[in-house]
PDB file of N, CA and C in Angstrom:
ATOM      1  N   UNK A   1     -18.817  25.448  11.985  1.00  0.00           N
ATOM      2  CA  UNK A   1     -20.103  26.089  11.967  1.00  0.00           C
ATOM      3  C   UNK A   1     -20.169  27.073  13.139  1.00  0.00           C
ATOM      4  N   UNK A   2     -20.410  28.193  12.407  1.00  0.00           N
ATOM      5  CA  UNK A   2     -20.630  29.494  13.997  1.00  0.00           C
ATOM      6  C   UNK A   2     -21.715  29.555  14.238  1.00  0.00           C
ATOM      7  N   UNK A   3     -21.933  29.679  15.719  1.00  0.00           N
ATOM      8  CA  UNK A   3     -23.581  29.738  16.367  1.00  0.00           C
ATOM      9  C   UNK A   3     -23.513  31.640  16.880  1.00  0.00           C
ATOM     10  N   UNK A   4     -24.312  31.995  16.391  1.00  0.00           N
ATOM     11  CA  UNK A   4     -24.779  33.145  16.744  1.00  0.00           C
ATOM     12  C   UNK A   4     -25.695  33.022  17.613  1.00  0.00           C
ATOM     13  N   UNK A   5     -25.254  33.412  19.098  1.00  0.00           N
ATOM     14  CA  UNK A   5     -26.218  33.055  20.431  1.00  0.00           C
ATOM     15  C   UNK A   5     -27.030  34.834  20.588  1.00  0.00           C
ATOM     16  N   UNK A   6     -28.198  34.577  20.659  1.00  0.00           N
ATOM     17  CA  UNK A   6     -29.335  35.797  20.595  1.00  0.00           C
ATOM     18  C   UNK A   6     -29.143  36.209  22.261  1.00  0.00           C
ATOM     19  N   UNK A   7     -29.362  35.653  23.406  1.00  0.00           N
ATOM     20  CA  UNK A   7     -29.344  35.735  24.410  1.00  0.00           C
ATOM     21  C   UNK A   7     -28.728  35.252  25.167  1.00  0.00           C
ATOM     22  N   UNK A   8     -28.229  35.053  26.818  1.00  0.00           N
ATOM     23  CA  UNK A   8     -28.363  34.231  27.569  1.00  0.00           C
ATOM     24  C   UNK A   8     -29.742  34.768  28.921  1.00  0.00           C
ATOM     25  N   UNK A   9     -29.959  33.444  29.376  1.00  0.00           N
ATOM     26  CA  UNK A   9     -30.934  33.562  29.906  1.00  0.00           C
ATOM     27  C   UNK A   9     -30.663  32.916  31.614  1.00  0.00           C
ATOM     28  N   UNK A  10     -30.643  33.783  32.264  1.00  0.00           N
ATOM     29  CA  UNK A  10     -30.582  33.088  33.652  1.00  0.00           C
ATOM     30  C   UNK A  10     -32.254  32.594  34.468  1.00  0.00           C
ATOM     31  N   UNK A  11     -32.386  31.484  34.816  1.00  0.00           N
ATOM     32  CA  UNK A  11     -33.606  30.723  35.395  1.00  0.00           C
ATOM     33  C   UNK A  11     -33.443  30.281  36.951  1.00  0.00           C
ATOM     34  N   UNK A  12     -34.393  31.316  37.753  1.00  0.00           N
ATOM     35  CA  UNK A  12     -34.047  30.487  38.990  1.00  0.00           C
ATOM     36  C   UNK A  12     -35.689  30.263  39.270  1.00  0.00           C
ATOM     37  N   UNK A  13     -35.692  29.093  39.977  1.00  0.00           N
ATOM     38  CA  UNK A  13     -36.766  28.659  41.072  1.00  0.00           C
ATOM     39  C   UNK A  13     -36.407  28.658  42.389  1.00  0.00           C
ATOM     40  N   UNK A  14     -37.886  28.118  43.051  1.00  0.00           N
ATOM     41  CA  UNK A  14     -37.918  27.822  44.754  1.00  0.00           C
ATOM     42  C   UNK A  14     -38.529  26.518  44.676  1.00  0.00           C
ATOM     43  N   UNK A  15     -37.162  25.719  45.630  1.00  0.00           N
ATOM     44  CA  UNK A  15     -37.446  23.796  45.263  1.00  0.00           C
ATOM     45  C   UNK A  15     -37.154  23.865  46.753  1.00  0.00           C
ATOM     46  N   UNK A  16     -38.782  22.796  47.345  1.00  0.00           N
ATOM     47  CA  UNK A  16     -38.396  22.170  48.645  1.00  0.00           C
ATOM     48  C   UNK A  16     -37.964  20.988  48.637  1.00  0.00           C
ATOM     49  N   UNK A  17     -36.744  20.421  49.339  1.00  0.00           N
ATOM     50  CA  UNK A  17     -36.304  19.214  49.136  1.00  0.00           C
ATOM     51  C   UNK A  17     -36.522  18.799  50.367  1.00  0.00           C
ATOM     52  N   UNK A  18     -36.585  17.460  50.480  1.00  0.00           N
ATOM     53  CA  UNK A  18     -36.955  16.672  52.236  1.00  0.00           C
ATOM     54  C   UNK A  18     -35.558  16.094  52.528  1.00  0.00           C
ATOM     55  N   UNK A  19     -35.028  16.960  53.502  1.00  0.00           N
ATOM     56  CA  UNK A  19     -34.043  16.039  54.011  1.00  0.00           C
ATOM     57  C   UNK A  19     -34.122  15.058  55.039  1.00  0.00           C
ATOM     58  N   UNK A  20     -33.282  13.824  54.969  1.00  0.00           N
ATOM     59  CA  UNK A  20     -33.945  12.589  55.530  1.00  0.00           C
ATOM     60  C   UNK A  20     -33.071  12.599  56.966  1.00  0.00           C
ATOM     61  N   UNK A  21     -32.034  13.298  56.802  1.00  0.00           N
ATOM     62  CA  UNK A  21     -31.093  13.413  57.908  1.00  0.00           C
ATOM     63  C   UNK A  21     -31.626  14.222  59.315  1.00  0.00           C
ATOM     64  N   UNK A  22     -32.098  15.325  58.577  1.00  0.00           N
ATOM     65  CA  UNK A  22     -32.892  16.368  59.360  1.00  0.00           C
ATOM     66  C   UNK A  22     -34.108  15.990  59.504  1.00  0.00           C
ATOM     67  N   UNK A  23     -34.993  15.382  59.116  1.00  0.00           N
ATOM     68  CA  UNK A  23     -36.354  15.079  59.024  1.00  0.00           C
ATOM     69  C   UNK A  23     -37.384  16.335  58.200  1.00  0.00           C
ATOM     70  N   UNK A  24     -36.740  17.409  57.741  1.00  0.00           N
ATOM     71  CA  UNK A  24     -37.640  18.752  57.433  1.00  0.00           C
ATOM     72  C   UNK A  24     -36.833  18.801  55.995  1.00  0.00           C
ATOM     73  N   UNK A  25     -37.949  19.535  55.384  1.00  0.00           N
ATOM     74  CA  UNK A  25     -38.059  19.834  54.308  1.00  0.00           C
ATOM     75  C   UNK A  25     -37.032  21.640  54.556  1.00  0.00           C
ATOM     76  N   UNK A  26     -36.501  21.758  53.436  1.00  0.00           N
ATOM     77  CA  UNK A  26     -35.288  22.543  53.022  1.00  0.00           C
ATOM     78  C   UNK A  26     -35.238  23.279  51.683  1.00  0.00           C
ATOM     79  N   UNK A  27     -35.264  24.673  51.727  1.00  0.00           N
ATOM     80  CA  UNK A  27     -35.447  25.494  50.848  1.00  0.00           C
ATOM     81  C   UNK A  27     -34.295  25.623  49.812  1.00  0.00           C
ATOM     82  N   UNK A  28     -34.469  25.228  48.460  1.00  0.00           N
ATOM     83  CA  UNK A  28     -33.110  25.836  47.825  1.00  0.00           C
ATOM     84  C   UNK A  28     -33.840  26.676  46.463  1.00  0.00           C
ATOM     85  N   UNK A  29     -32.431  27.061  45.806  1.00  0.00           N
ATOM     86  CA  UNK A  29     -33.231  28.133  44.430  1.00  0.00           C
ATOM     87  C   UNK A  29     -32.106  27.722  43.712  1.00  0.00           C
ATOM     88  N   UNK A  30     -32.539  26.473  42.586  1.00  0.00           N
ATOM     89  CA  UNK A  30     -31.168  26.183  41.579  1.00  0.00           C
ATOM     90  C   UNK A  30     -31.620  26.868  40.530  1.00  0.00           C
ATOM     91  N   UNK A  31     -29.712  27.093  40.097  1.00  0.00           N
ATOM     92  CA  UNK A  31     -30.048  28.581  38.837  1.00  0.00           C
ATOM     93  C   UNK A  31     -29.542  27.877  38.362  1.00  0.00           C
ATOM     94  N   UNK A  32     -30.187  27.765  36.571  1.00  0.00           N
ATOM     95  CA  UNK A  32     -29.876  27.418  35.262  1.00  0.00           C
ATOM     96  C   UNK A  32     -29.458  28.397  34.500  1.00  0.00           C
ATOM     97  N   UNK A  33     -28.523  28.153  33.347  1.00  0.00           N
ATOM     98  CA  UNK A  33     -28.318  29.214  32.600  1.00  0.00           C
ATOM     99  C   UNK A  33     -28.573  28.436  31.080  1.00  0.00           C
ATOM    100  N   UNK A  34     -29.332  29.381  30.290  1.00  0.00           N
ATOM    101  CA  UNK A  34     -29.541  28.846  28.849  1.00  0.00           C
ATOM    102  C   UNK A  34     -28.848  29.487  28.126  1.00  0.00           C
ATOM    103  N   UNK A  35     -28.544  29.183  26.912  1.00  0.00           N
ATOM    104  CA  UNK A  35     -27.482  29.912  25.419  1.00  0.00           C
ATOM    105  C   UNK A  35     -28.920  29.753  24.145  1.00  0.00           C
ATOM    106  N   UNK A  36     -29.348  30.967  23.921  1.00  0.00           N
ATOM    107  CA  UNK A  36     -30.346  31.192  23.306  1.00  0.00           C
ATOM    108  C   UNK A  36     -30.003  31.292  21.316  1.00  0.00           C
ATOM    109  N   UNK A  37     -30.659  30.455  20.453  1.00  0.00           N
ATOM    110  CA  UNK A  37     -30.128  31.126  19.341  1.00  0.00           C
ATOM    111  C   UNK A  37     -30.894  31.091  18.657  1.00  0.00           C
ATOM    112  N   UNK A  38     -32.738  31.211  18.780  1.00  0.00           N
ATOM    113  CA  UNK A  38     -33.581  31.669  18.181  1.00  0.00           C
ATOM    114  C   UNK A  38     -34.206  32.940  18.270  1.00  0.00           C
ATOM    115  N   UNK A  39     -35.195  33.258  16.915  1.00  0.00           N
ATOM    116  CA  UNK A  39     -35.772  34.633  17.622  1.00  0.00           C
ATOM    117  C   UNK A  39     -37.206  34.749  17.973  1.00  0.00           C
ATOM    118  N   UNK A  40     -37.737  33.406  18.856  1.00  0.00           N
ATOM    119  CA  UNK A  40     -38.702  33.318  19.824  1.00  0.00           C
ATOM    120  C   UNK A  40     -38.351  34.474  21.098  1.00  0.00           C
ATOM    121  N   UNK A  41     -39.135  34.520  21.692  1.00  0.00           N
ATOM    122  CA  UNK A  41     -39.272  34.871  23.056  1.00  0.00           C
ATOM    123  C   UNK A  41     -38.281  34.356  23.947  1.00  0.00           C
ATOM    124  N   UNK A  42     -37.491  34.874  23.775  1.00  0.00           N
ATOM    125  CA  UNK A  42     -35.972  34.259  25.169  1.00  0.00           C
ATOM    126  C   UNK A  42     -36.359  33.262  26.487  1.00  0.00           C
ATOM    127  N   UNK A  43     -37.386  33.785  27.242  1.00  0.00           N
ATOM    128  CA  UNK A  43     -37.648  33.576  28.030  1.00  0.00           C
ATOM    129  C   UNK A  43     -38.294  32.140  28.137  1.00  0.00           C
ATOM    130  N   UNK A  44     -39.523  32.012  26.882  1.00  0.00           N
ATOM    131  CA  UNK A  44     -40.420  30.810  26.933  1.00  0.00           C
ATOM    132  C   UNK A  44     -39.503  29.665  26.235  1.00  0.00           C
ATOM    133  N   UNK A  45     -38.333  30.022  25.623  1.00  0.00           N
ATOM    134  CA  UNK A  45     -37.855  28.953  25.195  1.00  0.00           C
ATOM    135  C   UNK A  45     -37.176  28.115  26.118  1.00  0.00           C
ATOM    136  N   UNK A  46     -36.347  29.465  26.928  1.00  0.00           N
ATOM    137  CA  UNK A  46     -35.460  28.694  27.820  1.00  0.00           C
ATOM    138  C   UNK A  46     -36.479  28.025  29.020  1.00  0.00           C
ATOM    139  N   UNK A  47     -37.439  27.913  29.362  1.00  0.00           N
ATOM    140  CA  UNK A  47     -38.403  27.803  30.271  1.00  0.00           C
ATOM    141  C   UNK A  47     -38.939  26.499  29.730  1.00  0.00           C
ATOM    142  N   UNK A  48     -39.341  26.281  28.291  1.00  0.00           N
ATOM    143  CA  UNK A  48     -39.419  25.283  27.790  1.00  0.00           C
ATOM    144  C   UNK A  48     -38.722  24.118  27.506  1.00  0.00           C
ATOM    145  N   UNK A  49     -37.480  24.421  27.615  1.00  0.00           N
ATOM    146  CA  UNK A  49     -36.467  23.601  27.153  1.00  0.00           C
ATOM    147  C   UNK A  49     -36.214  22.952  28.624  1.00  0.00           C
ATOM    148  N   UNK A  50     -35.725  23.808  29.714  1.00  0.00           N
ATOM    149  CA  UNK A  50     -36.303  23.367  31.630  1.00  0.00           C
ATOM    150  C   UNK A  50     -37.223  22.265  31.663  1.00  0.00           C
ATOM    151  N   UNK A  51     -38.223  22.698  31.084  1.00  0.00           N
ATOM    152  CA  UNK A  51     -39.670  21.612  31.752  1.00  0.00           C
ATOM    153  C   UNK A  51     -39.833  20.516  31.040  1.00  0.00           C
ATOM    154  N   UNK A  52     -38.999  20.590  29.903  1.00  0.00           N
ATOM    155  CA  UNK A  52     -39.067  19.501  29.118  1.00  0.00           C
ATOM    156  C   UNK A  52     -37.943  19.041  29.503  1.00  0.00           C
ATOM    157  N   UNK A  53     -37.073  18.865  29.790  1.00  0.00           N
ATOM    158  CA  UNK A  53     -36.131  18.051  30.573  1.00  0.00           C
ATOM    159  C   UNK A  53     -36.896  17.061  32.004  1.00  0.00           C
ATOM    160  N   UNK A  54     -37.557  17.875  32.778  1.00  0.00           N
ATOM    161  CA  UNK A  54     -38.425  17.898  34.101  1.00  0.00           C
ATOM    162  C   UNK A  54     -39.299  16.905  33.831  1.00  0.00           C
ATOM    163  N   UNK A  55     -40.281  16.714  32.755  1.00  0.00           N
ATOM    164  CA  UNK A  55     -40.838  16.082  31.990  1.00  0.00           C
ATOM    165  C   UNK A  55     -40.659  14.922  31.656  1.00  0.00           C
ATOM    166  N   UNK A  56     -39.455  15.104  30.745  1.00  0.00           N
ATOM    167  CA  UNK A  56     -39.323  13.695  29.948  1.00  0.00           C
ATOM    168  C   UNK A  56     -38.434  12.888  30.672  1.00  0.00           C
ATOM    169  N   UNK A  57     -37.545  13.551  31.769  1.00  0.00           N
ATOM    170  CA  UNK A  57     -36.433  12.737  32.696  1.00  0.00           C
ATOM    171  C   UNK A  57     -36.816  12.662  34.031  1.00  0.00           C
ATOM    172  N   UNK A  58     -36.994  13.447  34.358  1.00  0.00           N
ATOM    173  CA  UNK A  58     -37.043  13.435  36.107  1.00  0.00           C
ATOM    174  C   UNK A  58     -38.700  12.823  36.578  1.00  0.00           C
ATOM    175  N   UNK A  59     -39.755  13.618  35.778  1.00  0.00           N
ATOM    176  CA  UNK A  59     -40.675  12.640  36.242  1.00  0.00           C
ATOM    177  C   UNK A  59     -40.849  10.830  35.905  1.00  0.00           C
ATOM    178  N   UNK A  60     -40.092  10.926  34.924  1.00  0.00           N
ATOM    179  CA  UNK A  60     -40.018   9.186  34.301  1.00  0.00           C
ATOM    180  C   UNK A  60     -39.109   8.276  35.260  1.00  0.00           C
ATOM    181  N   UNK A  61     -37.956   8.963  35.823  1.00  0.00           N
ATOM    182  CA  UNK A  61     -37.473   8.028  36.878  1.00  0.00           C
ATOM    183  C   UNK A  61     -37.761   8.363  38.317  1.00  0.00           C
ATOM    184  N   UNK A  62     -38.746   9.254  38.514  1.00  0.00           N
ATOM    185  CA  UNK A  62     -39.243   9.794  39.615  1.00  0.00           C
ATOM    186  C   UNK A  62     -40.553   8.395  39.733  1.00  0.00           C
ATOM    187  N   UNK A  63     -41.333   8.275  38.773  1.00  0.00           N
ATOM    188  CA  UNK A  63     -42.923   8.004  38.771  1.00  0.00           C
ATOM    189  C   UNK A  63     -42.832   6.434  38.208  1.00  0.00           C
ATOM    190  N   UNK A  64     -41.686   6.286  37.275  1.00  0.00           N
ATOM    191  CA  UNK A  64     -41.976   4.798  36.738  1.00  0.00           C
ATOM    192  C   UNK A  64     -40.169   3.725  36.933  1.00  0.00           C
ATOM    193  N   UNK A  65     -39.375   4.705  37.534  1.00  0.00           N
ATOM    194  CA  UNK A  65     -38.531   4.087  38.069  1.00  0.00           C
ATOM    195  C   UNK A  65     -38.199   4.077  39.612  1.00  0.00           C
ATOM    196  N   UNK A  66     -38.744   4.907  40.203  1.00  0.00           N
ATOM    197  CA  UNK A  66     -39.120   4.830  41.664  1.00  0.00           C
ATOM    198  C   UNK A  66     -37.560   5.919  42.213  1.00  0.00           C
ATOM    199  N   UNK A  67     -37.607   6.498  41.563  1.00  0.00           N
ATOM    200  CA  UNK A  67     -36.463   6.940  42.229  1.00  0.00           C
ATOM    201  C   UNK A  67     -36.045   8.271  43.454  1.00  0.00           C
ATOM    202  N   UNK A  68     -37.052   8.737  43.573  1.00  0.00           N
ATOM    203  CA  UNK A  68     -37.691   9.256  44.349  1.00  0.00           C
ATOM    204  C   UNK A  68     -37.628   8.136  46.231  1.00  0.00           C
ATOM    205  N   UNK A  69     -38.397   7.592  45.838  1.00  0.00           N
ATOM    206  CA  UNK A  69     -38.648   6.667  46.989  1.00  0.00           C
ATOM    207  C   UNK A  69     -37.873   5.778  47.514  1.00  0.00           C
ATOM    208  N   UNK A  70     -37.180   5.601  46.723  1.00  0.00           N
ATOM    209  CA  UNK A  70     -35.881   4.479  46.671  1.00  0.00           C
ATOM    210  C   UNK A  70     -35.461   4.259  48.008  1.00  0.00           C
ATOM    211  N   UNK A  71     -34.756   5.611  48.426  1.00  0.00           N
ATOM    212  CA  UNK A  71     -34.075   5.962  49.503  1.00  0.00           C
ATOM    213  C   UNK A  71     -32.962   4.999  49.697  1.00  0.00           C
ATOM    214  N   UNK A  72     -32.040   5.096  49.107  1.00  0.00           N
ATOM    215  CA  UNK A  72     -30.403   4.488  49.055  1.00  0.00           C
ATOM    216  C   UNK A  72     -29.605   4.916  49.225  1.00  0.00           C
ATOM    217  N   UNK A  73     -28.995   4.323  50.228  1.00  0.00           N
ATOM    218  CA  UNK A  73     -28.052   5.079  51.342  1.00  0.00           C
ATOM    219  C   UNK A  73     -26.314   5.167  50.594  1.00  0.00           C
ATOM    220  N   UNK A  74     -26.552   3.735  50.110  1.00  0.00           N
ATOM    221  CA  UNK A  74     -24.791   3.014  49.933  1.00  0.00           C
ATOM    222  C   UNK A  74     -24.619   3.670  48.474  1.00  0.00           C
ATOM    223  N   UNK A  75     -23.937   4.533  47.845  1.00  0.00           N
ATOM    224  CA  UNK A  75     -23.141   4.587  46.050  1.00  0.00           C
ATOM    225  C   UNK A  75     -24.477   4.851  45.434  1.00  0.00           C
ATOM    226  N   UNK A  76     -25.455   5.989  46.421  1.00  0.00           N
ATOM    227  CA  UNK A  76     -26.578   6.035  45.284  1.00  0.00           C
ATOM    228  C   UNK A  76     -26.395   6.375  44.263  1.00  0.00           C
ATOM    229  N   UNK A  77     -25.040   7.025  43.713  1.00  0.00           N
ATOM    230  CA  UNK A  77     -24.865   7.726  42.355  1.00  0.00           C
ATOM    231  C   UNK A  77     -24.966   6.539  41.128  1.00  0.00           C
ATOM    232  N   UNK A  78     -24.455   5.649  42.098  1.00  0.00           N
ATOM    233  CA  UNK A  78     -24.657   4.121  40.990  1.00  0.00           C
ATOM    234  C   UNK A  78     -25.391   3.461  40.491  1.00  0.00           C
ATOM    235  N   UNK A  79     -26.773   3.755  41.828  1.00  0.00           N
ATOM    236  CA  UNK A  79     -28.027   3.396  41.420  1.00  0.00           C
ATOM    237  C   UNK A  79     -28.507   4.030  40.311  1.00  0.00           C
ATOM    238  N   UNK A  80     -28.068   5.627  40.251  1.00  0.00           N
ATOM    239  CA  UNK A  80     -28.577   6.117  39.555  1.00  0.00           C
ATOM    240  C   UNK A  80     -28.199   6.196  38.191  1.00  0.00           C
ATOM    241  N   UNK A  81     -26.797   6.058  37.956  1.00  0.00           N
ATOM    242  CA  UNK A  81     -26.432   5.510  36.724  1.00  0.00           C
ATOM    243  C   UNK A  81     -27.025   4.213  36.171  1.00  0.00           C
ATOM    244  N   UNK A  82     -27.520   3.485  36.572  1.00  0.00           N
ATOM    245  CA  UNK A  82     -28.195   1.853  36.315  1.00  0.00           C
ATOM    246  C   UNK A  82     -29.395   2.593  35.902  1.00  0.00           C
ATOM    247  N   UNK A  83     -30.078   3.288  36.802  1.00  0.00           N
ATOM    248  CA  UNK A  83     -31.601   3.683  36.215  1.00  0.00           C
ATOM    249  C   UNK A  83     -31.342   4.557  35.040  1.00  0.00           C
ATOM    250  N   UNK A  84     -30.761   5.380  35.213  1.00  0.00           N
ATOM    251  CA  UNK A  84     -30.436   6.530  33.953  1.00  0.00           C
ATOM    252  C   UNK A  84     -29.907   5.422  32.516  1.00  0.00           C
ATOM    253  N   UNK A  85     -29.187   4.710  32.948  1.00  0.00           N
ATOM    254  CA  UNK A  85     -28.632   3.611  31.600  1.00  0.00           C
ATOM    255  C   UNK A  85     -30.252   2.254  31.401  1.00  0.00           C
ATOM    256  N   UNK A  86     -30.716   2.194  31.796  1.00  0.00           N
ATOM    257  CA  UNK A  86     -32.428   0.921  32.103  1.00  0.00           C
ATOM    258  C   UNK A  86     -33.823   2.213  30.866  1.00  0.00           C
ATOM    259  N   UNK A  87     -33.591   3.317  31.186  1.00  0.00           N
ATOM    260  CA  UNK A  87     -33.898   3.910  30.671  1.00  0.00           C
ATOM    261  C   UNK A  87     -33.563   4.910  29.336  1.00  0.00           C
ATOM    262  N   UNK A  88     -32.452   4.985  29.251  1.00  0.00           N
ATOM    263  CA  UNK A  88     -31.646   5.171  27.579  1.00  0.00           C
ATOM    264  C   UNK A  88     -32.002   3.681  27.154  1.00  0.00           C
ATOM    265  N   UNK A  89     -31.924   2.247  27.370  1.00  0.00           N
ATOM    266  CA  UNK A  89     -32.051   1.165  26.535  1.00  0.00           C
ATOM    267  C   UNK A  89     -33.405   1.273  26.279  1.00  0.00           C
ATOM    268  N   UNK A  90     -34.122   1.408  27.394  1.00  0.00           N
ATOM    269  CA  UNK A  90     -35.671   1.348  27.022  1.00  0.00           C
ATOM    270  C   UNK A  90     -36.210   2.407  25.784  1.00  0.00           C
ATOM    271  N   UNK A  91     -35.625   3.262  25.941  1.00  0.00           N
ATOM    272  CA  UNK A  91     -35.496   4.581  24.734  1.00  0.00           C
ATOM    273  C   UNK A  91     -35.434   4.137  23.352  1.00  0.00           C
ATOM    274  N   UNK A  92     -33.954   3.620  23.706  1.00  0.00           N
ATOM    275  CA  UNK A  92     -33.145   3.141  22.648  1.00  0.00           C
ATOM    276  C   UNK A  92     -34.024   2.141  21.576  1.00  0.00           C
ATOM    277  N   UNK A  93     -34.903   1.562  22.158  1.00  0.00           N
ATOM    278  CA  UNK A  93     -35.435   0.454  21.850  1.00  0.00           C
ATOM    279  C   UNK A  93     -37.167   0.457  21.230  1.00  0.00           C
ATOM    280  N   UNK A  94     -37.288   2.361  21.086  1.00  0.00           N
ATOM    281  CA  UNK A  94     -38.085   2.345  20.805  1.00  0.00           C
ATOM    282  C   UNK A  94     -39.740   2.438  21.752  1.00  0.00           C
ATOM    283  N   UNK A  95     -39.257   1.928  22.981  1.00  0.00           N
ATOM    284  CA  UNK A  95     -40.101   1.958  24.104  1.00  0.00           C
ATOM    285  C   UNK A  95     -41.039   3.799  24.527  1.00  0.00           C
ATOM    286  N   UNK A  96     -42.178   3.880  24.171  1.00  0.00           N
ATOM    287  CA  UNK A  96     -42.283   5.307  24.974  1.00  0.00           C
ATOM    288  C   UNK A  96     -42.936   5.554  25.704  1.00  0.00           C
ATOM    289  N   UNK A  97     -43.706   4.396  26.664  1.00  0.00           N
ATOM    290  CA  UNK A  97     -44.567   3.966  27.793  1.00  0.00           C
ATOM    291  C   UNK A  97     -43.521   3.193  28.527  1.00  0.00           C
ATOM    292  N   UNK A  98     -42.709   3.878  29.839  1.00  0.00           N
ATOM    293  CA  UNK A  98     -41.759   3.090  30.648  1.00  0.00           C
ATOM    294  C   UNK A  98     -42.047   2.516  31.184  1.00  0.00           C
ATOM    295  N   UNK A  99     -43.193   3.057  31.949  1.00  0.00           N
ATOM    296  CA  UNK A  99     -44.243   2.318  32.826  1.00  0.00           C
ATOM    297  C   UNK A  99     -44.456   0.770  32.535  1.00  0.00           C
ATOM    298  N   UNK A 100     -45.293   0.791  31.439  1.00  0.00           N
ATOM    299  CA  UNK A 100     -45.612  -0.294  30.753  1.00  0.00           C
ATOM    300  C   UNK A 100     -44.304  -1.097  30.357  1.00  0.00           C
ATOM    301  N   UNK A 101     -43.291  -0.951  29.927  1.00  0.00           N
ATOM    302  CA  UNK A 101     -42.358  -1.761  29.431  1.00  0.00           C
ATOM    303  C   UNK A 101     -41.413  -2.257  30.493  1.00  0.00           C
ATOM    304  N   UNK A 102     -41.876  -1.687  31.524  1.00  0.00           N
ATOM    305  CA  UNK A 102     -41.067  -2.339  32.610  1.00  0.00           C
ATOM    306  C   UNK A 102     -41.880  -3.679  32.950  1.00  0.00           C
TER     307      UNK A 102
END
């Protein structure tokens, strides 16, 4: 199957992150790149498709898996695979209040 891509779309922001080492908050600008293959508005899709990621992932283990706050020093990548896998089962399972099903 051939995909006929309409656009690409480059996305940057301005994200303050708190570093814990430094004690101050730290400026970065992460760039996304999208592969466009509708004929919406280039822009709002790829922008949409961003925040809905932001949305449905990052605030859910930010707000109802604590991950944010955690602050784990030792193999946090591991932690974060456990939460990222706690949350595909909860998915998996039909769950769409994490909050609650925890």
């Amino acid at each position: 199957m051939a995909h006929h891509f309409k656009a690409v779309v480059e996305v940057r922001c301005r994200v303050e992150c708190f570093n814990p080492g430094r004690r101050c908050f730290e400026s970065r600008q992460p760039l996304a790149y999208y592969l466009v293959t509708c004929e919406a508005s280039v822009e709002t899709a790829a922008i949409r498709g961003h925040w809905d990621i932001e949305n449905c992932l990052h605030h859910v283990l930010d707000a109802s898996l604590g991950e944010d706050p955690g602050g784990i020093r030792k193999n946090p990548g591991i932690f974060a695979q456990l939460r990222h896998y706690a949350l595909n089962l909860l998915r998996h399972n039909g769950k769409t209040n994490i909050r609650a099903a925890i």
